[in-house]
N, C-alpha and C. Protein backbone atom coordinates (compact mmCIF):
# COMPACT_ATOMS: atom_id res chain seq x y z
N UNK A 1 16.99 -77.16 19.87
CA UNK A 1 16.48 -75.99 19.13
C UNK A 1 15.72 -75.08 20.09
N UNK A 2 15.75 -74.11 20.08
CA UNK A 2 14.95 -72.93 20.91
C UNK A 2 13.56 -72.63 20.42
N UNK A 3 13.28 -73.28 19.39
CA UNK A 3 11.99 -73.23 18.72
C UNK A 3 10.93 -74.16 19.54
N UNK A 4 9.93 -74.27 20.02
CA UNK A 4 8.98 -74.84 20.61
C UNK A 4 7.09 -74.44 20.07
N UNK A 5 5.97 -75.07 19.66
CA UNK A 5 5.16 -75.49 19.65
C UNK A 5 4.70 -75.11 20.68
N UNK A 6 3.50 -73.54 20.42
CA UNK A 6 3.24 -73.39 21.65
C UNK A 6 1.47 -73.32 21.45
N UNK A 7 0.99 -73.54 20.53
CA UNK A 7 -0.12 -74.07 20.16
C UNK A 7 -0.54 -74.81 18.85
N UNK A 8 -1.42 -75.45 18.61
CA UNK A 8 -1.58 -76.59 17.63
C UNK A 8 -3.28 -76.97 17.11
N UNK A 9 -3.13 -76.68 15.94
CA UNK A 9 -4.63 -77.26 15.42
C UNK A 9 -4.73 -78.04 14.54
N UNK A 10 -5.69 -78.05 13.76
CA UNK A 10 -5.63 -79.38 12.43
C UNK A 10 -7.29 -78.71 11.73
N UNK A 11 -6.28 -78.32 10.41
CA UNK A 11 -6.96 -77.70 9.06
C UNK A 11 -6.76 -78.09 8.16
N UNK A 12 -7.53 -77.57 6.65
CA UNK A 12 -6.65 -77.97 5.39
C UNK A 12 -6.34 -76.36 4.95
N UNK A 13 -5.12 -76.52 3.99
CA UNK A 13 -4.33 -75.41 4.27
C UNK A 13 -4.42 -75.36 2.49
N UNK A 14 -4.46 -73.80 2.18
CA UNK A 14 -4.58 -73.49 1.22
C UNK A 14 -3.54 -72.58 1.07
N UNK A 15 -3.42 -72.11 -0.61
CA UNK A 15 -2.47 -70.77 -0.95
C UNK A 15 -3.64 -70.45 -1.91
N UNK A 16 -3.04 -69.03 -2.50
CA UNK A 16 -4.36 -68.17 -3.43
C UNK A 16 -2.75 -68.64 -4.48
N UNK A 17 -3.64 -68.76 -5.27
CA UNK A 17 -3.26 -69.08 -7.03
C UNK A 17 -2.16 -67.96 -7.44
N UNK A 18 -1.36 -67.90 -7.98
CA UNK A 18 -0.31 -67.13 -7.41
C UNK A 18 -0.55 -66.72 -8.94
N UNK A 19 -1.00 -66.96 -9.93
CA UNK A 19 -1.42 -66.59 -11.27
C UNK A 19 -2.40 -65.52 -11.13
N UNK A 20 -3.47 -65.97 -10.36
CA UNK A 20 -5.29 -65.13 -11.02
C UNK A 20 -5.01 -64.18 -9.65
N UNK A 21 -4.36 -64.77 -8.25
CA UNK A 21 -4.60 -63.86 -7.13
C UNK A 21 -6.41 -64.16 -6.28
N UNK A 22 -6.69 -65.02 -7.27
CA UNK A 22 -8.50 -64.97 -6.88
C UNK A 22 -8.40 -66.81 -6.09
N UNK A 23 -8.24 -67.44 -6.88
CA UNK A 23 -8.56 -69.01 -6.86
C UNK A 23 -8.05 -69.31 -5.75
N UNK A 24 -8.33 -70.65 -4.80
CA UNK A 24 -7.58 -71.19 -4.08
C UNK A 24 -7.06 -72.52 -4.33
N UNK A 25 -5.75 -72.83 -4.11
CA UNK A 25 -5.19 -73.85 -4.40
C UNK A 25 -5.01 -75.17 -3.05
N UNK A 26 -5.35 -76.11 -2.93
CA UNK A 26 -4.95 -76.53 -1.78
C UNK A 26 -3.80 -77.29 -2.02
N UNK A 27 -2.95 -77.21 -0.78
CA UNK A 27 -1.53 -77.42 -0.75
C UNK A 27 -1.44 -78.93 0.12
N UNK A 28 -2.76 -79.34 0.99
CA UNK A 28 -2.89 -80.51 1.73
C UNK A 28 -3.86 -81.62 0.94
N UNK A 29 -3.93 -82.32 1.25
CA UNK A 29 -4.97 -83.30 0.75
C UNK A 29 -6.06 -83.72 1.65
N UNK A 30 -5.57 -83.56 2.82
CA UNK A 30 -6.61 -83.89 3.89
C UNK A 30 -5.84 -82.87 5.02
N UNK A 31 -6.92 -82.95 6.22
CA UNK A 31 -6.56 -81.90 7.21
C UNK A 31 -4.68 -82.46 7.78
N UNK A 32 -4.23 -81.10 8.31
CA UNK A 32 -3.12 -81.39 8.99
C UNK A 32 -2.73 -80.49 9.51
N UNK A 33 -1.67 -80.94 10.64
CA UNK A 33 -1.56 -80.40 11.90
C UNK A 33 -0.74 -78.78 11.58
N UNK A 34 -1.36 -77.69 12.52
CA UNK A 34 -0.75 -76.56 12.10
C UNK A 34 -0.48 -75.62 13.54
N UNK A 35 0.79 -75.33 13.11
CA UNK A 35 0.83 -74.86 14.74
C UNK A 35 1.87 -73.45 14.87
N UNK A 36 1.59 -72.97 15.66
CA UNK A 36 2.41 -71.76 16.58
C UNK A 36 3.37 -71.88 16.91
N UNK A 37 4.57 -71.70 16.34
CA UNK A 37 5.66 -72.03 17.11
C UNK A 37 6.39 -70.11 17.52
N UNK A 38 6.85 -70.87 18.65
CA UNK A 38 8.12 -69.83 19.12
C UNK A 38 9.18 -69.99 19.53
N UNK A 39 9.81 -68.95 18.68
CA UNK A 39 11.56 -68.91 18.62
C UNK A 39 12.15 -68.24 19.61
N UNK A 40 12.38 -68.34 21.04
CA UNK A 40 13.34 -67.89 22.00
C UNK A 40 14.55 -67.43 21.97
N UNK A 41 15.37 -68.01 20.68
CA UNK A 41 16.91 -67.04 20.43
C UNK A 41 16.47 -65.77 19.72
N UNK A 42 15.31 -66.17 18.73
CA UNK A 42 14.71 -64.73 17.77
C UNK A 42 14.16 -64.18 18.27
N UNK A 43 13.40 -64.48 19.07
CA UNK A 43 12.27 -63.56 19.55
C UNK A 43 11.25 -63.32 18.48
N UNK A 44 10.62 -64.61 17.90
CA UNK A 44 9.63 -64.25 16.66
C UNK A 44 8.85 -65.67 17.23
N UNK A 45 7.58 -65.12 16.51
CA UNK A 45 6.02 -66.42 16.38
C UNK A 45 6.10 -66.77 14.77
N UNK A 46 5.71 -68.47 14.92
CA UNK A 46 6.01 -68.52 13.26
C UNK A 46 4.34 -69.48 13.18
N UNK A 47 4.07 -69.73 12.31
CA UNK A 47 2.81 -70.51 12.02
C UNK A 47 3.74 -71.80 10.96
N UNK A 48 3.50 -73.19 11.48
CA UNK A 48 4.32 -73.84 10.55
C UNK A 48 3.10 -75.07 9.94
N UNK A 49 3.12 -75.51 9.11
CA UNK A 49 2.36 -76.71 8.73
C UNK A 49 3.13 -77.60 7.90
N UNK A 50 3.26 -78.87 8.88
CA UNK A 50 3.99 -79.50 7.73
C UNK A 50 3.07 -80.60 6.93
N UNK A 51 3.35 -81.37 5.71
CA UNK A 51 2.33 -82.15 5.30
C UNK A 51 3.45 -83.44 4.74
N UNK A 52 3.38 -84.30 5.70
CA UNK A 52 4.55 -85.77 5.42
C UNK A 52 6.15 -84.86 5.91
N UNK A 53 7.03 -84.74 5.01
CA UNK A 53 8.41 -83.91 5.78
C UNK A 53 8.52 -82.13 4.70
N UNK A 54 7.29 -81.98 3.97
CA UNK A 54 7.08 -81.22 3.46
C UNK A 54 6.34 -79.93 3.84
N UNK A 55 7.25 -78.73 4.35
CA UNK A 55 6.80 -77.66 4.68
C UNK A 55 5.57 -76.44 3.84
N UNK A 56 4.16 -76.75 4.27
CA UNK A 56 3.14 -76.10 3.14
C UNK A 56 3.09 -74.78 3.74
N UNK A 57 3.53 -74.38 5.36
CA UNK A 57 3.17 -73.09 5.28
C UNK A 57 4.72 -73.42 6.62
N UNK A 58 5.08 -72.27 6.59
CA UNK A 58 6.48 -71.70 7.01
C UNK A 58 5.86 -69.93 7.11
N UNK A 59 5.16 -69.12 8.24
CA UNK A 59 4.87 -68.19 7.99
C UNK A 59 5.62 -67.41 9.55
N UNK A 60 6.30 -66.21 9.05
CA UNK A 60 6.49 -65.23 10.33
C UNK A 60 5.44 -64.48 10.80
N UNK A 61 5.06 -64.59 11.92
CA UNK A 61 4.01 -63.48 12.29
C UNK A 61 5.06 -62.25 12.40
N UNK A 62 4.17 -60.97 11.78
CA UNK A 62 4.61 -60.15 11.66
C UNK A 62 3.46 -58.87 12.52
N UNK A 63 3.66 -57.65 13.13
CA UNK A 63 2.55 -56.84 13.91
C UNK A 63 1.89 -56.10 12.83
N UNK A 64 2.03 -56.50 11.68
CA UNK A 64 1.54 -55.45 10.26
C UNK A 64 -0.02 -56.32 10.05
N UNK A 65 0.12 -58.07 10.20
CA UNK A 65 -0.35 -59.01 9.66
C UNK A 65 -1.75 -59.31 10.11
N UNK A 66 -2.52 -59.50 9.59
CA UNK A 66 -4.26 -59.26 9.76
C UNK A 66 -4.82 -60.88 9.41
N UNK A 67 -5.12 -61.80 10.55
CA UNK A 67 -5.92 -63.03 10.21
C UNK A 67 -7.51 -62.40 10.19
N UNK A 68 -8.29 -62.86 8.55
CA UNK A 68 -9.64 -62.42 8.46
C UNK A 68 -10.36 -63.79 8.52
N UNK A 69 -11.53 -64.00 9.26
CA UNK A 69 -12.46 -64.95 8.80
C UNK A 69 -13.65 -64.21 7.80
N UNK A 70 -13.57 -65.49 6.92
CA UNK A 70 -13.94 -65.05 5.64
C UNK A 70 -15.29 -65.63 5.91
N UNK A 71 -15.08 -66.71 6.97
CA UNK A 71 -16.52 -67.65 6.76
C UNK A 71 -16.42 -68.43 7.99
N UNK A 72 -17.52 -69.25 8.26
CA UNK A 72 -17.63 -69.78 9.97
C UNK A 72 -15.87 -70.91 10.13
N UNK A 73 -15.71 -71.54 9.08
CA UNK A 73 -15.07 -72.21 9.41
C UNK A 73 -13.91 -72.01 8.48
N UNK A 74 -13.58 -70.61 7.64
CA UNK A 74 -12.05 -70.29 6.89
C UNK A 74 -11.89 -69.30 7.22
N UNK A 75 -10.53 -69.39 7.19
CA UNK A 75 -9.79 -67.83 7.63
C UNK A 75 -8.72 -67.50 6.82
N UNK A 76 -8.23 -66.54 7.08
CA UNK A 76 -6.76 -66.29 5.82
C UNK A 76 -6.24 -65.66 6.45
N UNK A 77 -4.53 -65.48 5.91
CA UNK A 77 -3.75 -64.04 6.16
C UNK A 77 -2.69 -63.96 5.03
N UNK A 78 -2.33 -62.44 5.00
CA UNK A 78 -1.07 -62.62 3.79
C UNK A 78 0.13 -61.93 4.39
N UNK A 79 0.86 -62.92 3.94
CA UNK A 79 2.07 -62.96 3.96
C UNK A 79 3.25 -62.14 3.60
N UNK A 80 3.27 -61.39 3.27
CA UNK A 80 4.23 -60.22 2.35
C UNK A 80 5.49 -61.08 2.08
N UNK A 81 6.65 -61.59 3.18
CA UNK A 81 7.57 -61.30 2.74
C UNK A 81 7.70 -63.56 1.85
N UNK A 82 6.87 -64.30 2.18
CA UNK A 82 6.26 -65.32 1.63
C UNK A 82 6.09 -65.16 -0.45
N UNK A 83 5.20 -63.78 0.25
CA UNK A 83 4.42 -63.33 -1.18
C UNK A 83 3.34 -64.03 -1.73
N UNK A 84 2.43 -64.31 -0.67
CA UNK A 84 1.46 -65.17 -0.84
C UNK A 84 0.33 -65.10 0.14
N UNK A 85 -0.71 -65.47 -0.14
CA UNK A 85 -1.93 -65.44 1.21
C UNK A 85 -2.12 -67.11 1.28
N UNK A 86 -2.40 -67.26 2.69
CA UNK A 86 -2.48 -68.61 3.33
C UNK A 86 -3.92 -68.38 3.61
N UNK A 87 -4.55 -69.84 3.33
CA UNK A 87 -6.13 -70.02 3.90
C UNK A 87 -6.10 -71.27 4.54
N UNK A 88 -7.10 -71.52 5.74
CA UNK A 88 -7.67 -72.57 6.68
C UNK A 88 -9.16 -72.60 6.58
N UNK A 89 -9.20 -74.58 6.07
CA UNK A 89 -10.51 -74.80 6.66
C UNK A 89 -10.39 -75.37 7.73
N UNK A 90 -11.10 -75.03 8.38
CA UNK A 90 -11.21 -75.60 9.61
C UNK A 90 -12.43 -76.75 9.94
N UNK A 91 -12.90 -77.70 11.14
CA UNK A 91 -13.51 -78.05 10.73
C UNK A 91 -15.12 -77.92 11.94
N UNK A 92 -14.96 -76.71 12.45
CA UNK A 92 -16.01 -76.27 13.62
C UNK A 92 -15.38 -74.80 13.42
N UNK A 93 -16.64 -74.12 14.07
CA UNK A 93 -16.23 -72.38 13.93
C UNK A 93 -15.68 -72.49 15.47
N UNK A 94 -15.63 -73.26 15.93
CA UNK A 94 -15.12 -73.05 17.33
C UNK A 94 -13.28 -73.03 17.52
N UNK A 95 -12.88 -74.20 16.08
CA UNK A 95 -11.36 -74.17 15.98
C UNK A 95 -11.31 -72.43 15.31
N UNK A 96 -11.99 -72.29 14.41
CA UNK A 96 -11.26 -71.14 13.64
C UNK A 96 -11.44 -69.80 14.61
N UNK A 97 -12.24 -69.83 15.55
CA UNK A 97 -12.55 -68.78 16.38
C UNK A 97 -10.88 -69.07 17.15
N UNK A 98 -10.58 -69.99 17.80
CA UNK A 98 -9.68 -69.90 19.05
C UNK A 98 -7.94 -69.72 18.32
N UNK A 99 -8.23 -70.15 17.08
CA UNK A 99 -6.78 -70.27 15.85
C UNK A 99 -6.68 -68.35 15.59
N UNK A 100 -7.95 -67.72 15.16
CA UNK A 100 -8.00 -66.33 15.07
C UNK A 100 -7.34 -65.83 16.48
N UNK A 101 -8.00 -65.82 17.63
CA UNK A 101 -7.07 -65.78 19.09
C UNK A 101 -6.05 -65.46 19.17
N UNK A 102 -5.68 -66.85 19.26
CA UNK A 102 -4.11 -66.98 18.68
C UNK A 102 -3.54 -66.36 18.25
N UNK A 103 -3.74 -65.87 16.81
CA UNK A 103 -3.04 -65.79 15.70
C UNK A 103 -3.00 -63.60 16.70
N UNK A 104 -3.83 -63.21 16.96
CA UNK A 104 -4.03 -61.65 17.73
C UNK A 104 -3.65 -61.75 18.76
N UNK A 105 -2.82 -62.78 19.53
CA UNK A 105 -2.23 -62.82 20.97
C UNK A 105 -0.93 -62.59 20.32
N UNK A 106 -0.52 -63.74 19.20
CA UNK A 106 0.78 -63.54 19.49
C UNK A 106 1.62 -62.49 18.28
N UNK A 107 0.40 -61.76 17.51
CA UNK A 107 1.07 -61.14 16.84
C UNK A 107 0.74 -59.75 17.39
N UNK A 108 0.25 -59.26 18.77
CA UNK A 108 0.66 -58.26 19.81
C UNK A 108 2.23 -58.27 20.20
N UNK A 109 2.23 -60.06 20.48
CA UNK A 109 3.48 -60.26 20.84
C UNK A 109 4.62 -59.54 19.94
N UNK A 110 4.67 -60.29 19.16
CA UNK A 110 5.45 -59.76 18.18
C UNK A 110 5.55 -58.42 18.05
N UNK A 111 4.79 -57.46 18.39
CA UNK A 111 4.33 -56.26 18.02
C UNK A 111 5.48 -55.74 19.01
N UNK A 112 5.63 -56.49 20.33
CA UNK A 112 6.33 -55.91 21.66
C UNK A 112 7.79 -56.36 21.38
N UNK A 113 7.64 -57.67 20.99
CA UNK A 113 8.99 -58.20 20.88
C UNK A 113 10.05 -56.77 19.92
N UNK A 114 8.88 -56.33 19.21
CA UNK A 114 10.09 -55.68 17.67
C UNK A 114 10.03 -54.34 18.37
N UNK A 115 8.99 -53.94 19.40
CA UNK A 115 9.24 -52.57 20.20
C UNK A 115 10.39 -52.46 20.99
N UNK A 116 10.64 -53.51 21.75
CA UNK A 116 11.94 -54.01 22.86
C UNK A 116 13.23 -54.42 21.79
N UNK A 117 13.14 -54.98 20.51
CA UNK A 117 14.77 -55.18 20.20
C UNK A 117 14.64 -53.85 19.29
N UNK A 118 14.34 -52.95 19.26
CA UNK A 118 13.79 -51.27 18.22
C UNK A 118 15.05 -50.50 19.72
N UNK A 119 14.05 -50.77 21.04
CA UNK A 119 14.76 -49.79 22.14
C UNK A 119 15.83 -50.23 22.56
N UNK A 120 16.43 -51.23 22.53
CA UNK A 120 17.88 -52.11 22.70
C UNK A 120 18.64 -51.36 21.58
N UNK A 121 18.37 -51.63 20.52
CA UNK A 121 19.16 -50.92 19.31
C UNK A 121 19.27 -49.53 19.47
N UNK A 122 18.39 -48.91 19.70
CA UNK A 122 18.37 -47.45 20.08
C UNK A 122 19.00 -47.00 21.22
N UNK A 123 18.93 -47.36 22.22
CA UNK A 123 20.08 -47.77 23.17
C UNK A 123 21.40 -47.62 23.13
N UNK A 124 21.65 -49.45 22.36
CA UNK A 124 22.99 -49.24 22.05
C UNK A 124 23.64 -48.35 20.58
N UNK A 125 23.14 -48.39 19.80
CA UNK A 125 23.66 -47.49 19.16
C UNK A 125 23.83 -45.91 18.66
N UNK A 126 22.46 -45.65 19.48
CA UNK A 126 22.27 -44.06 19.08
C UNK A 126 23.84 -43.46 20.38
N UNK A 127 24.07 -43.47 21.81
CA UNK A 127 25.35 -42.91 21.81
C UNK A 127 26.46 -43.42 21.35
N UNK A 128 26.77 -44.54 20.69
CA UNK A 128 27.89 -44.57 19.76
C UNK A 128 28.01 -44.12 18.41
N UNK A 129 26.93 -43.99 18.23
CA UNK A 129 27.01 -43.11 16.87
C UNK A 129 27.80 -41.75 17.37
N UNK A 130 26.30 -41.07 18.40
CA UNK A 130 26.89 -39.79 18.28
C UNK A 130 28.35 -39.70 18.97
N UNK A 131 28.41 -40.18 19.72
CA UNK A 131 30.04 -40.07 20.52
C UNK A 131 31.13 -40.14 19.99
N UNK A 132 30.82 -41.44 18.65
CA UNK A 132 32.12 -41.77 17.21
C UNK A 132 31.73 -40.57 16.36
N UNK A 133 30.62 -40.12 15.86
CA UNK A 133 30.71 -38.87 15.09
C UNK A 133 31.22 -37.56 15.59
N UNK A 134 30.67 -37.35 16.95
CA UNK A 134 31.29 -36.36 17.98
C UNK A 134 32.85 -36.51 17.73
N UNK A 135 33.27 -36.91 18.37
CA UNK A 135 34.61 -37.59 18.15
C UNK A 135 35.87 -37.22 16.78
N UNK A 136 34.90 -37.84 16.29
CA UNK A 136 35.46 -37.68 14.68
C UNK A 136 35.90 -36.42 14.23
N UNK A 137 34.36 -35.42 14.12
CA UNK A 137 34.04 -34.76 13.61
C UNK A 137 35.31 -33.46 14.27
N UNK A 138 34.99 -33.23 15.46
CA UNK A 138 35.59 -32.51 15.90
C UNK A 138 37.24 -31.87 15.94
N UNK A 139 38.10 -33.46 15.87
CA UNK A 139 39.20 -33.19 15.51
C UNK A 139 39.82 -32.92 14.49
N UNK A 140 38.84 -33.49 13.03
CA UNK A 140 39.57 -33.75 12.31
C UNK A 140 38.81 -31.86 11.44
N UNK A 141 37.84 -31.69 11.69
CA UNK A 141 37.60 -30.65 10.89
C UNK A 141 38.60 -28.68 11.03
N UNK A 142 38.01 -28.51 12.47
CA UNK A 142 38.65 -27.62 12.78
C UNK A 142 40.34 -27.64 12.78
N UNK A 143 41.19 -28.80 13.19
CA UNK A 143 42.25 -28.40 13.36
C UNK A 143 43.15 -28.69 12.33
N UNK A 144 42.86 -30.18 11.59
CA UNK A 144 43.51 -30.15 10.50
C UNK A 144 43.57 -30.06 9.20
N UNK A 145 41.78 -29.61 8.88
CA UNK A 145 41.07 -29.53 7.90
C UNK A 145 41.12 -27.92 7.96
N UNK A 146 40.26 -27.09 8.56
CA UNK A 146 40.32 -25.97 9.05
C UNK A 146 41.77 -24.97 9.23
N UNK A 147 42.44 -25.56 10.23
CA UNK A 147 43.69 -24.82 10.53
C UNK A 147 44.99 -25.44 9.91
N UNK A 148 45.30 -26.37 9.49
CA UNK A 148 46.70 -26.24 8.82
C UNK A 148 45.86 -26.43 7.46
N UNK A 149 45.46 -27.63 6.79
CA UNK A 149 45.43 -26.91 4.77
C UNK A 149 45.05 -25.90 4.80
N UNK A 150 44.09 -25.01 5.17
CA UNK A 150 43.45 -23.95 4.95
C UNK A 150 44.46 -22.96 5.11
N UNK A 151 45.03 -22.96 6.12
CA UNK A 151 46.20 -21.73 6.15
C UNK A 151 47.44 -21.76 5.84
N UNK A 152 47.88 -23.52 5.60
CA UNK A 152 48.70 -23.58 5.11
C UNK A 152 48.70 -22.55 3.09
N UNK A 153 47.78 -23.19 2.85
CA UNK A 153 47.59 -22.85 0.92
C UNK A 153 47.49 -21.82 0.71
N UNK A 154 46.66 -21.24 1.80
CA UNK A 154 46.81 -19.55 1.20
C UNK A 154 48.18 -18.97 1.09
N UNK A 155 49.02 -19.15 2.09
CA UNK A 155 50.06 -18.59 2.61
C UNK A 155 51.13 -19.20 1.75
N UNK A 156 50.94 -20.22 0.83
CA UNK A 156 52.15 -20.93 -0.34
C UNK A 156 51.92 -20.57 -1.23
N UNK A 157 50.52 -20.01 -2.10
CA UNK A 157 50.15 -19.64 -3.25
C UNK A 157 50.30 -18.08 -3.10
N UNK A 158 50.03 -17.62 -2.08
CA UNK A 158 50.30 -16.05 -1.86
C UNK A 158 51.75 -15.74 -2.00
N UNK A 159 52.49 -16.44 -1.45
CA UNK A 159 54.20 -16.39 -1.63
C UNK A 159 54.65 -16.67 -2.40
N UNK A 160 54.10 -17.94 -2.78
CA UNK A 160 55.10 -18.19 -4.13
C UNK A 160 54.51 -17.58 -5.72
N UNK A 161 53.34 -17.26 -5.51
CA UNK A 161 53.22 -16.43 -6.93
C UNK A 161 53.56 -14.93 -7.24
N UNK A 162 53.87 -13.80 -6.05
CA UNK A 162 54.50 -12.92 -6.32
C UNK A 162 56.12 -12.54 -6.43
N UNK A 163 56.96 -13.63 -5.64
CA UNK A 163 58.10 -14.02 -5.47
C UNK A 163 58.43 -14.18 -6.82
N UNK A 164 57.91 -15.88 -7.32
CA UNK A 164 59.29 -16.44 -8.66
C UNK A 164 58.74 -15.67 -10.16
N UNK A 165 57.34 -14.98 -9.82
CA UNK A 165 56.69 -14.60 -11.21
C UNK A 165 57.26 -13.35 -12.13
N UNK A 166 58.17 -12.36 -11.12
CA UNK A 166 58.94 -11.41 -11.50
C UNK A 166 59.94 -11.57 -12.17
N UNK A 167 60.44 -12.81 -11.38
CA UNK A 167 62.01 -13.06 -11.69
C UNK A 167 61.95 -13.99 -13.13
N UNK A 168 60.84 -14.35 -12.96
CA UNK A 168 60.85 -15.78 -14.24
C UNK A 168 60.10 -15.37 -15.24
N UNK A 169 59.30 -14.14 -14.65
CA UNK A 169 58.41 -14.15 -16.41
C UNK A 169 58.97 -12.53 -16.64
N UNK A 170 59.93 -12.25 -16.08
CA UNK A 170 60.36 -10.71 -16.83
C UNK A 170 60.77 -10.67 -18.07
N UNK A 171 61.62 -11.47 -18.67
CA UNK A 171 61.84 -11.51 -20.02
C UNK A 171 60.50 -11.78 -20.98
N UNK A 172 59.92 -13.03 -20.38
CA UNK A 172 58.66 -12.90 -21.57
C UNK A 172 57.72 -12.09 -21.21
N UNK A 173 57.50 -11.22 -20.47
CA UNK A 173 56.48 -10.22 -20.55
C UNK A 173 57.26 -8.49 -20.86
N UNK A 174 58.62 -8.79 -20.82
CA UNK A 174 58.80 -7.32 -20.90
C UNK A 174 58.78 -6.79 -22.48
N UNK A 175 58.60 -7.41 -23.73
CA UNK A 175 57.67 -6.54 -24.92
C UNK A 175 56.51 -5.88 -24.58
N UNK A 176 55.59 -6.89 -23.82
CA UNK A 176 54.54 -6.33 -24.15
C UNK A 176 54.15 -5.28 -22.78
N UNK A 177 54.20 -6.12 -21.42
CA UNK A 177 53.92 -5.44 -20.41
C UNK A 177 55.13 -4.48 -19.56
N UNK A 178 56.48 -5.20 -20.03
CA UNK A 178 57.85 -4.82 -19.78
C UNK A 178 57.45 -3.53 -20.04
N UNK A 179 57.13 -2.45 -20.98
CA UNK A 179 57.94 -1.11 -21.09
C UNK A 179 57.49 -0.14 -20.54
N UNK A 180 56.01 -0.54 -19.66
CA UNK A 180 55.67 0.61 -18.87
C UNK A 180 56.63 0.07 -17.24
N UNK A 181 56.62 -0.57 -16.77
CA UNK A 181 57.07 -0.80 -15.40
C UNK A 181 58.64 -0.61 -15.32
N UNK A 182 59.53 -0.39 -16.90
CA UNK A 182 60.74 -0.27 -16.37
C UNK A 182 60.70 1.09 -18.02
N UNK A 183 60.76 2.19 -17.74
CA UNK A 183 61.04 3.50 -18.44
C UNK A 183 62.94 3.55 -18.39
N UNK A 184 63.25 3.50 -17.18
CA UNK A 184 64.80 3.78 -17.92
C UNK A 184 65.33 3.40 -18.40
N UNK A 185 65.02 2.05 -18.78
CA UNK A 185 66.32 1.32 -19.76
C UNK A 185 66.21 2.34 -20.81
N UNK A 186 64.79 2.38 -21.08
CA UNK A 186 64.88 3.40 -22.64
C UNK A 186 65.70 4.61 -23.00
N UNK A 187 65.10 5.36 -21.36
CA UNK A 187 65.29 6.63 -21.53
C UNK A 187 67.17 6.89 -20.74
N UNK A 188 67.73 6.24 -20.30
CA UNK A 188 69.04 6.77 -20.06
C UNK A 188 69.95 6.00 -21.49
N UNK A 189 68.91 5.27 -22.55
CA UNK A 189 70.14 5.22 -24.01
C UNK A 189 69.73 6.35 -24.48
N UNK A 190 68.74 7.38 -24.31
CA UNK A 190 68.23 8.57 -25.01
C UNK A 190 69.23 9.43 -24.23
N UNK A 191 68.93 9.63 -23.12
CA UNK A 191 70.29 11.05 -22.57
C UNK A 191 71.19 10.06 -23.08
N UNK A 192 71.81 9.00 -22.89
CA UNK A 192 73.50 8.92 -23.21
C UNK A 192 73.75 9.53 -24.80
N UNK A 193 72.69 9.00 -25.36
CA UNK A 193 73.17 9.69 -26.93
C UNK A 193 73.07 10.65 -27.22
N UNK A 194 72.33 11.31 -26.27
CA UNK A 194 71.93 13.15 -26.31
C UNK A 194 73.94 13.76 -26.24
N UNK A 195 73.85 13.17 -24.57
CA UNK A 195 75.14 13.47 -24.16
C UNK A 195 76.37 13.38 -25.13
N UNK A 196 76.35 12.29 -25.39
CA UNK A 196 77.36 12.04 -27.01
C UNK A 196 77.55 12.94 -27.86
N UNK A 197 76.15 13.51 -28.15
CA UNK A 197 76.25 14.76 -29.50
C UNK A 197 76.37 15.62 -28.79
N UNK A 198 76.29 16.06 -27.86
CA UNK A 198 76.63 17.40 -27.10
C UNK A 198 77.98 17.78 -27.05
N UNK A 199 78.39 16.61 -26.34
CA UNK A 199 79.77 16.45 -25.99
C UNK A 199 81.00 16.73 -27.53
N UNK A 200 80.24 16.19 -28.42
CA UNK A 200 80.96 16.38 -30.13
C UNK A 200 81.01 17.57 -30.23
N UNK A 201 79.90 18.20 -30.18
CA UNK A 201 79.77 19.33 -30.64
C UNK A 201 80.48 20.64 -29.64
């Protein structure tokens, strides 16, 4: 495992009452061993306590996370993503002084660790973003988005609606709109019949 124990104390380990938010509950019965571990594939500090093969605190240090001493020999911190606050008695102000230490060494750490995999990521992905959006963007807008639909549609709806609309809607529009745009049908049955009676007469 890449996980290693890189400091170690012995407290009794509490949680706050997950009901009132006020009370403390203890989770040990007597003191037990609590320690610092660090994860080398993660790059994270964890605080672990176990009590027999039973895990009472499993905590990530996080650079947000604030250990307070409340008193010479208890301290606390909360947990967010847990959802809970952890307390230590300790049993000299001298452990809870060097456990506080600790707990502000390595959650600097942490602080650097998430600055360095933040600039790795930023790194690697900010020019592949832009280079795949670059990329993208460029071909597909102007030439085939831009220059053929765009000029294609105008140029099919422009053609084909003055073209077949003459030929196909002349009968049903010539009552109503038909008799101004075509005058001679009318007017050469008027001279022919003029001509007719002329011609009789």
């Amino acid at each position: 495992m890449g996980e290693q124990p890189i400091f170690s104390t012995r407290a009794h380990v509490f949680q706050i009452d997950p009901n009132t938010k006020k009370n403390w509950v203890p989770t040990s019965k007597h003191a037990v061993t609590v320690s610092y571990f660090y994860d080398s594939t993660r790059n994270v500090y964890r605080i672990i306590s176990l009590d027999g093969s039973k895990a009472i605190i499993n905590s990530t240090i996080t650079p947000n996370m604030t250990f307070t001493k409340t008193s010479q020999k208890f301290g606390q911190w909360a947990d967010s993503r847990a959802n809970t606050v952890y307390g230590l008695g300790f049993s000299s102000e001298h452990h809870l002084s060097k456990f506080a230490e600790k707990f502000q060494e390595f959650k600097e750490a942490a602080r650097l660790a998430k600055e360095k995999s933040q600039e790795k990521m930023e790194l690697t992905s900010t020019p592949s973003q832009e280079s795949a959006g670059g990329d993208l963007q460029s071909p597909l807008t102007p030439e085939s988005i831009n220059g053929t639909d765009d000029e294609r549609t105008p140029d099919v709806t422009q053609n084909s609606e003055p073209r077949p609309e003459p030929t196909q809607n002349a009968l049903p529009f010539s009552h109503s709109g038909g008799l101004f745009p075509h005058p001679r049908i009318p007017g050469t049955s008027v001279t022919v019949a003029f001509g007719a009676q002329h011609s009789g007469m």
